[in-house]
Protein backbone atom coordinates (compact mmCIF):
# COMPACT_ATOMS: atom_id res chain seq x y z
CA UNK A 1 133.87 76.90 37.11
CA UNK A 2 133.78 74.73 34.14
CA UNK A 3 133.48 77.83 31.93
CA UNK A 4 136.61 79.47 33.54
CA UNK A 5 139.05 76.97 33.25
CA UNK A 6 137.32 76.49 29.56
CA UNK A 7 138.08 79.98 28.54
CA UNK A 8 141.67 80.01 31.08
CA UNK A 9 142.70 77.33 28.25
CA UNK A 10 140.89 78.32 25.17
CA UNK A 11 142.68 81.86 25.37
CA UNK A 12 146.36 81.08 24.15
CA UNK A 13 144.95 79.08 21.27
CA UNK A 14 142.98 82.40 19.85
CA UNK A 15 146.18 83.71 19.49
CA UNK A 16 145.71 87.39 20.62
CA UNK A 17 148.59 90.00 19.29
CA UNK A 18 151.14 90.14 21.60
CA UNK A 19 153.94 92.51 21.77
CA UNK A 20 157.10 91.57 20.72
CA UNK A 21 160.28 91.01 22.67
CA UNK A 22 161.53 94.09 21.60
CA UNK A 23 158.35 95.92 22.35
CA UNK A 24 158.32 94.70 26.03
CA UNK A 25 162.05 95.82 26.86
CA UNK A 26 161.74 99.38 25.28
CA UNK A 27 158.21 99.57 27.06
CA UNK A 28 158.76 98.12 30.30
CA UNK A 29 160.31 100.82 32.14
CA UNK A 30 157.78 103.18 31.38
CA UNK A 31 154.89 100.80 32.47
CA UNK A 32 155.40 100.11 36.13
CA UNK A 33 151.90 99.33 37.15
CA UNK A 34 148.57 97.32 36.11
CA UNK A 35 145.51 98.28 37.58
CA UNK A 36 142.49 95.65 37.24
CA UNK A 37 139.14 94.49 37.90
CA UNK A 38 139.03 91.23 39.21
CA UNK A 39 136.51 88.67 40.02
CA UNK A 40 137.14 85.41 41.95
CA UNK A 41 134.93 82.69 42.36
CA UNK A 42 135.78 81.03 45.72
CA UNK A 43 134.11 81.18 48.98
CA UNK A 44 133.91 83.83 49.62
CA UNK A 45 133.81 84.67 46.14
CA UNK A 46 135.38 88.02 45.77
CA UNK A 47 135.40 91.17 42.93
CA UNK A 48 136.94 94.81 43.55
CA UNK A 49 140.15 95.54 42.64
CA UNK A 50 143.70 94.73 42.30
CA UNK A 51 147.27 97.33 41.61
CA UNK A 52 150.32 95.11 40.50
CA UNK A 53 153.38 96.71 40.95
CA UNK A 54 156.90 95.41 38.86
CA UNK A 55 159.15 95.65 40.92
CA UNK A 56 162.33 93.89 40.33
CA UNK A 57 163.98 90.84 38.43
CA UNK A 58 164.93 87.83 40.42
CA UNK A 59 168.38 86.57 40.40
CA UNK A 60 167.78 84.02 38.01
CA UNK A 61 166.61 86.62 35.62
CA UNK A 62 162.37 86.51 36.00
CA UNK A 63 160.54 89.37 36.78
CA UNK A 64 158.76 89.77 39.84
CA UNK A 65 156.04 91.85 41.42
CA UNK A 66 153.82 92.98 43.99
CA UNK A 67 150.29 93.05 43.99
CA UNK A 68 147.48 93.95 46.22
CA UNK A 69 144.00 93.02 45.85
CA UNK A 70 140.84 94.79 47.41
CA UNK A 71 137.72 93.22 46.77
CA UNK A 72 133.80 92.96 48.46
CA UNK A 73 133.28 89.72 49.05
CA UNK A 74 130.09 87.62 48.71
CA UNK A 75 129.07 84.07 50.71
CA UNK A 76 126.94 81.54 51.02
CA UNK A 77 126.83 80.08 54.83
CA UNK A 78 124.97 76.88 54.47
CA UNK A 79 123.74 76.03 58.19
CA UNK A 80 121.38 73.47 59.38
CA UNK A 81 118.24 75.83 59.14
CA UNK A 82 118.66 77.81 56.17
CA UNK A 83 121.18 79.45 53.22
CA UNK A 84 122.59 82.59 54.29
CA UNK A 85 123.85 85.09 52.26
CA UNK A 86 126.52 87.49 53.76
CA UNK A 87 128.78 90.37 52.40
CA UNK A 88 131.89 91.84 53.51
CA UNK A 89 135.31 92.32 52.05
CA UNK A 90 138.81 90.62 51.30
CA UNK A 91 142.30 92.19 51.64
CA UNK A 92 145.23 90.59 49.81
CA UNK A 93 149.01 91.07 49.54
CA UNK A 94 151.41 89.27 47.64
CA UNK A 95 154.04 88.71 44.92
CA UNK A 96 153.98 87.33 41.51
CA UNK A 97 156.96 85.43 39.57
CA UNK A 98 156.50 85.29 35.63
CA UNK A 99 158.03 82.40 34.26
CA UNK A 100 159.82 83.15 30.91
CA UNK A 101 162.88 84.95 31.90
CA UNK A 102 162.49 88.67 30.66
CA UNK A 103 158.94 89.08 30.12
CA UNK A 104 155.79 90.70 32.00
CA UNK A 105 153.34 88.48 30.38
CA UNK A 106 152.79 84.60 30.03
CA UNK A 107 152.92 81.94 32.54
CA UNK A 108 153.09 83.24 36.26
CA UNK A 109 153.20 81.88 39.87
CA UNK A 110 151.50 83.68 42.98
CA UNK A 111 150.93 83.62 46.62
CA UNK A 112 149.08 85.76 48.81
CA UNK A 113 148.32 86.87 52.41
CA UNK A 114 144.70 87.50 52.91
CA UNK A 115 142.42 88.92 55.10
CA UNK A 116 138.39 88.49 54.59
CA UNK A 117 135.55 89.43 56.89
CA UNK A 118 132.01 88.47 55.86
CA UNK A 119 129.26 89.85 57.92
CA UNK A 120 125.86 88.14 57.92
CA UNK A 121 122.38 89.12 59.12
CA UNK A 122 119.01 87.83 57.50
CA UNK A 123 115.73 87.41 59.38
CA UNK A 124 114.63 83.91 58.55
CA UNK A 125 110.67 83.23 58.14
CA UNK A 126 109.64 81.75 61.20
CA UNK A 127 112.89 81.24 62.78
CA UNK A 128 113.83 84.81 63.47
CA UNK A 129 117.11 86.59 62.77
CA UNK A 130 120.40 85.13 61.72
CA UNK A 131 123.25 87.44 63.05
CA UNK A 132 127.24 86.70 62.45
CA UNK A 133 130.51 87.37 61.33
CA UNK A 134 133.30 84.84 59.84
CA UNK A 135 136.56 85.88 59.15
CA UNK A 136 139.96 84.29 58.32
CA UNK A 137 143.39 84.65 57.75
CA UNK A 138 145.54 83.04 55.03
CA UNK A 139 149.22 82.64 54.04
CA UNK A 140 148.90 79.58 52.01
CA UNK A 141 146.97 80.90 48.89
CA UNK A 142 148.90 79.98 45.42
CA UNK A 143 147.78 80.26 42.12
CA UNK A 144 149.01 79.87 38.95
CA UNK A 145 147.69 82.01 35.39
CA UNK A 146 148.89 83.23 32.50
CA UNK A 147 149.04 87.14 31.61
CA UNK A 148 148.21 87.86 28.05
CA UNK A 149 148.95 92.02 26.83
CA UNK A 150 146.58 92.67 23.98
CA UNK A 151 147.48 95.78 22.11
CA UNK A 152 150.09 98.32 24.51
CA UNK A 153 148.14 98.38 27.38
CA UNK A 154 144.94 95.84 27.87
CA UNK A 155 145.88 92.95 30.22
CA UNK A 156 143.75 89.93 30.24
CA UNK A 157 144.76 87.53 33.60
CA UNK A 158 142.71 84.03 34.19
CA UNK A 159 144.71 82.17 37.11
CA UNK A 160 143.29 78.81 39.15
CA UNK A 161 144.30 78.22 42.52
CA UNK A 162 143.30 77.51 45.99
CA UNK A 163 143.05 79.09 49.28
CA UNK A 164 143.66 77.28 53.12
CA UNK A 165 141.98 79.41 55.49
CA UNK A 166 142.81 79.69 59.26
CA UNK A 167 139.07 80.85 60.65
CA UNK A 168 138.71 83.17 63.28
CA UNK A 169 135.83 81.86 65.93
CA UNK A 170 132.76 83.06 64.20
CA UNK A 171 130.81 85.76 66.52
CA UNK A 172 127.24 85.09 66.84
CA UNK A 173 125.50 82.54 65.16
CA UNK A 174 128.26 81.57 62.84
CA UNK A 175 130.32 78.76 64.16
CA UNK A 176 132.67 77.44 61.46
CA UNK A 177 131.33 73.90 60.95
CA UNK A 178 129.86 74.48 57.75
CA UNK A 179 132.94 76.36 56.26
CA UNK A 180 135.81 74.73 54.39
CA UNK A 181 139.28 75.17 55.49
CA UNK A 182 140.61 74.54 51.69
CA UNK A 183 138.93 75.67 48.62
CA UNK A 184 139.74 76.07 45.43
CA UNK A 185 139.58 79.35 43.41
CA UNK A 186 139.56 80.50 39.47
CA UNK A 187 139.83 84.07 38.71
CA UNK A 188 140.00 86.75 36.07
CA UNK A 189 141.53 89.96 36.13
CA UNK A 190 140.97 92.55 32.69
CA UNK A 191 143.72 95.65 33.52
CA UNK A 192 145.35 98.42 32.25
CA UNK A 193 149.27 99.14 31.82
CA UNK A 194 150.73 102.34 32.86
């Protein structure tokens, strides 16, 4: 995690090309979307994809958008007899404000509605088999990042955040008490503008 928030900060001191002012305006109607590859590391930690649509500006003048993540998801359940590892997938819906009035790119605030489902099932030497499912629901997920455009159409997205889950009774032998409500996440998402 150290690394990530390393590179999340070392990024805007490299000083990539950015488009210019003018660039953006005479461009942005043609680029509507941003589709990306995104990892998260969280738990569940999460990588798939993610479509950002712009959509609109706000009334006092910052752009906003819509995004939608879909990603697999990958966890570590941490019980009394053993590490499990589980897989499944995470759904997420939000909206994005960018900061500087007029612009798709630098500082941005997010929030999300999620959805993830991780399904576990390991046989455990000399225990026998470890069979589950734990899934949650979320509506208080904000994160914060900043969007740098390299070149016309490469996007490069690091964002930190954090994530307070509302479980769902685990089914089988998952029962919640060794999952955090509240975790932090950090993130990267390398896209393309079209």
């Amino acid at each position: 995690m150290k690394k990530i928030l390393f590179l999340a900060m070392l990024l805007p001191a490299l000083g990539f090309a950015q488009e210019t002012k003018e660039d953006v305006k005479s461009e942005d109607v043609k680029k509507r979307f941003t589709i990306s590859g995104n990892y998260t590391f969280s738990d569940p930690s999460q990588f798939g994809i993610s479509l950002e649509y712009k959509s609109k500006k706000t009334d006092n003048g910052r752009n906003y958008s819509q995004i939608l993540n879909l990603s697999g998801a990958k966890m570590d359940y941490e019980s009394n007899i053993a590490d499990i590892d589980g897989d499944g997938f995470v759904v997420e819906l939000g909206s994005r404000t960018y900061i500087e009035k007029g612009k798709w790119d630098g500082f941005y605030g997010e929030n999300f509605i999620s959805y993830g489902n991780v399904k576990f099932d390991e046989n455990i030497a000399g225990l026998g088999k470890f069979d589950g499912t734990y899934s949650y629901w979320s509506i208080i997920n904000p994160n914060v990042g900043y969007r740098f455009i390299v070149g016309k159409h490469l996007c490069i997205d690091p964002s930190i955040g954090a994530n307070w889950k509302w479980e769902v009774k685990g089914k089988g032998d998952i029962d919640n008490k060794n999952v955090d409500n509240f975790v932090f996440r950090a993130g990267i998402k390398i896209g393309y503008n079209f």
